[in-house]
Protein backbone atom coordinates (compact mmCIF):
# COMPACT_ATOMS: atom_id res chain seq x y z
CA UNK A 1 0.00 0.00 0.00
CA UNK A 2 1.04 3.17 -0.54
CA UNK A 3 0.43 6.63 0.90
CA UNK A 4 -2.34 7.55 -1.12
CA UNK A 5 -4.14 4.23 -0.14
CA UNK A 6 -3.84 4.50 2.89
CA UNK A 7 -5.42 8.81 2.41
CA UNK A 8 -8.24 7.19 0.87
CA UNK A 9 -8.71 3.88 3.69
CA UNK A 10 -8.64 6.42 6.37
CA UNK A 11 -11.24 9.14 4.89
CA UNK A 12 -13.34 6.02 3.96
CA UNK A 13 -12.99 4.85 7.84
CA UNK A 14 -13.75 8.38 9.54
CA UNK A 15 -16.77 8.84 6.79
CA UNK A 16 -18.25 5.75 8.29
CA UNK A 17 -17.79 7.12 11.92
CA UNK A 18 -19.23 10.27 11.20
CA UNK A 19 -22.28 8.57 9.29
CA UNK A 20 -22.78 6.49 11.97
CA UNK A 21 -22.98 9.41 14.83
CA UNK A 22 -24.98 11.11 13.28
CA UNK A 23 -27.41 8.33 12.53
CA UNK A 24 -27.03 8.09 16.23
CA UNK A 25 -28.06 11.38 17.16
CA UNK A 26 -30.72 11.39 14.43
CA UNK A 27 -32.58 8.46 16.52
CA UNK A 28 -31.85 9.96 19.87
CA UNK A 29 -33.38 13.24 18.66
CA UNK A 30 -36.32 11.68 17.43
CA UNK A 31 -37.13 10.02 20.33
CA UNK A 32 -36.88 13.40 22.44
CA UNK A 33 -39.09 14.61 19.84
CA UNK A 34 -41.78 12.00 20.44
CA UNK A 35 -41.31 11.82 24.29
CA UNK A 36 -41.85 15.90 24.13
CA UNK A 37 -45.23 15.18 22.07
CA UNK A 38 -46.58 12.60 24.15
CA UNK A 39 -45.47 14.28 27.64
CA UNK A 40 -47.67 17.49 25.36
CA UNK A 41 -45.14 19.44 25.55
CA UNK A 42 -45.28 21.62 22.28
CA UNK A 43 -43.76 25.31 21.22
CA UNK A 44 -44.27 27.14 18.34
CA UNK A 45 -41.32 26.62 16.14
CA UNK A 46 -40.65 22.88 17.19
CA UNK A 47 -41.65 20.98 14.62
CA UNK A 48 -39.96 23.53 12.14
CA UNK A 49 -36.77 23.19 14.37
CA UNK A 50 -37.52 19.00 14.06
CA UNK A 51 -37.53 18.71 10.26
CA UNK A 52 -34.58 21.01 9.97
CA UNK A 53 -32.58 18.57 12.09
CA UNK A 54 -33.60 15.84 9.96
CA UNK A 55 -33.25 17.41 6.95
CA UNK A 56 -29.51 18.25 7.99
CA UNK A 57 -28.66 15.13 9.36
CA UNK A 58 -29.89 13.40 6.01
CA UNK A 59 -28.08 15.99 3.90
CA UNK A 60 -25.02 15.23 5.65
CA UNK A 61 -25.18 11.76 5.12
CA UNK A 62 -25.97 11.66 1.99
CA UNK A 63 -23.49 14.44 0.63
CA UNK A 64 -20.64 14.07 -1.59
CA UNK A 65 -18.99 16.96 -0.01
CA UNK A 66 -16.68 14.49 1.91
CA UNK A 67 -17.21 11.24 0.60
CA UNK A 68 -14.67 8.63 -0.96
CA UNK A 69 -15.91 8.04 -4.23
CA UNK A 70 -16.73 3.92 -5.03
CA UNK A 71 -14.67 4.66 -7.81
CA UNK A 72 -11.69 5.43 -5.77
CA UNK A 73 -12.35 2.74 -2.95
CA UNK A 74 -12.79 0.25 -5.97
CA UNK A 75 -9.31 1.06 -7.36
CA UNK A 76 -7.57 0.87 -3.96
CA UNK A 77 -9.07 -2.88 -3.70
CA UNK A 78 -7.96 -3.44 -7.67
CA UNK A 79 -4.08 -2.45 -6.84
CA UNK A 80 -4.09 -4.48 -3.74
CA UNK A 81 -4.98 -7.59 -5.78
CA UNK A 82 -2.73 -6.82 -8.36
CA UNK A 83 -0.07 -7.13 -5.91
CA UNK A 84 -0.70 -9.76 -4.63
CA UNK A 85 -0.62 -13.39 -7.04
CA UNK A 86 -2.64 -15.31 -4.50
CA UNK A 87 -5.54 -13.07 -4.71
CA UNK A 88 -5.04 -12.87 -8.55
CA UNK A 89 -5.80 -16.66 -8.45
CA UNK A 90 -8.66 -16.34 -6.15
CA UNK A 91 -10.23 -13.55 -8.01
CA UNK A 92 -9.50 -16.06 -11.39
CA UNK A 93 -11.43 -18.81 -9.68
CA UNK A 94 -14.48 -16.44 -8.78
CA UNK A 95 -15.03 -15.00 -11.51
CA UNK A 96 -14.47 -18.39 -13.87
């Protein structure tokens, strides 16, 4: 592996961790959400406030702002095989 593999592994691997906070806090905020309706409490701009959380939270998991591109991920995985004879010969077998 070289230095630019290794770039693209650890963006992939601190994507993932942010994804998965913030799917995290997504939940835990919609449970306060529904524990404030049921307990009635309610305030004017809450559901406003609500959607805007989720609509953030979605937007930044699904944005390509900081993502590793497949492409890129694919290509680090292709040069690793091509390195390597024994997974050459696996791959063969696979895909015979």
């Amino acid at each position: 592996m070289n230095e630019r593999d290794i770039d693209i592994y650890l963006r992939a691997k601190h994507q993932q961790k942010l994804a998965r906070l913030v799917a995290i806090a997504a939940i835990f905020l919609t449970i306060f959400y529904i524990a404030l309706r049921i307990i009635g409490v309610d305030f004017q701009y809450m559901d406003a406030i609500f959607g805007g959380l989720v609509i953030g939270a979605l937007s930044f998991n699904f944005g390509s702002w900081s993502n590793v591109s497949n492409r890129d991920l694919l290509s680090l995985i292709e040069r690793q095989i091509n390195k390597d004879p024994k997974a050459i010969e696996i791959l063969s077998r696979k895909c015979a």
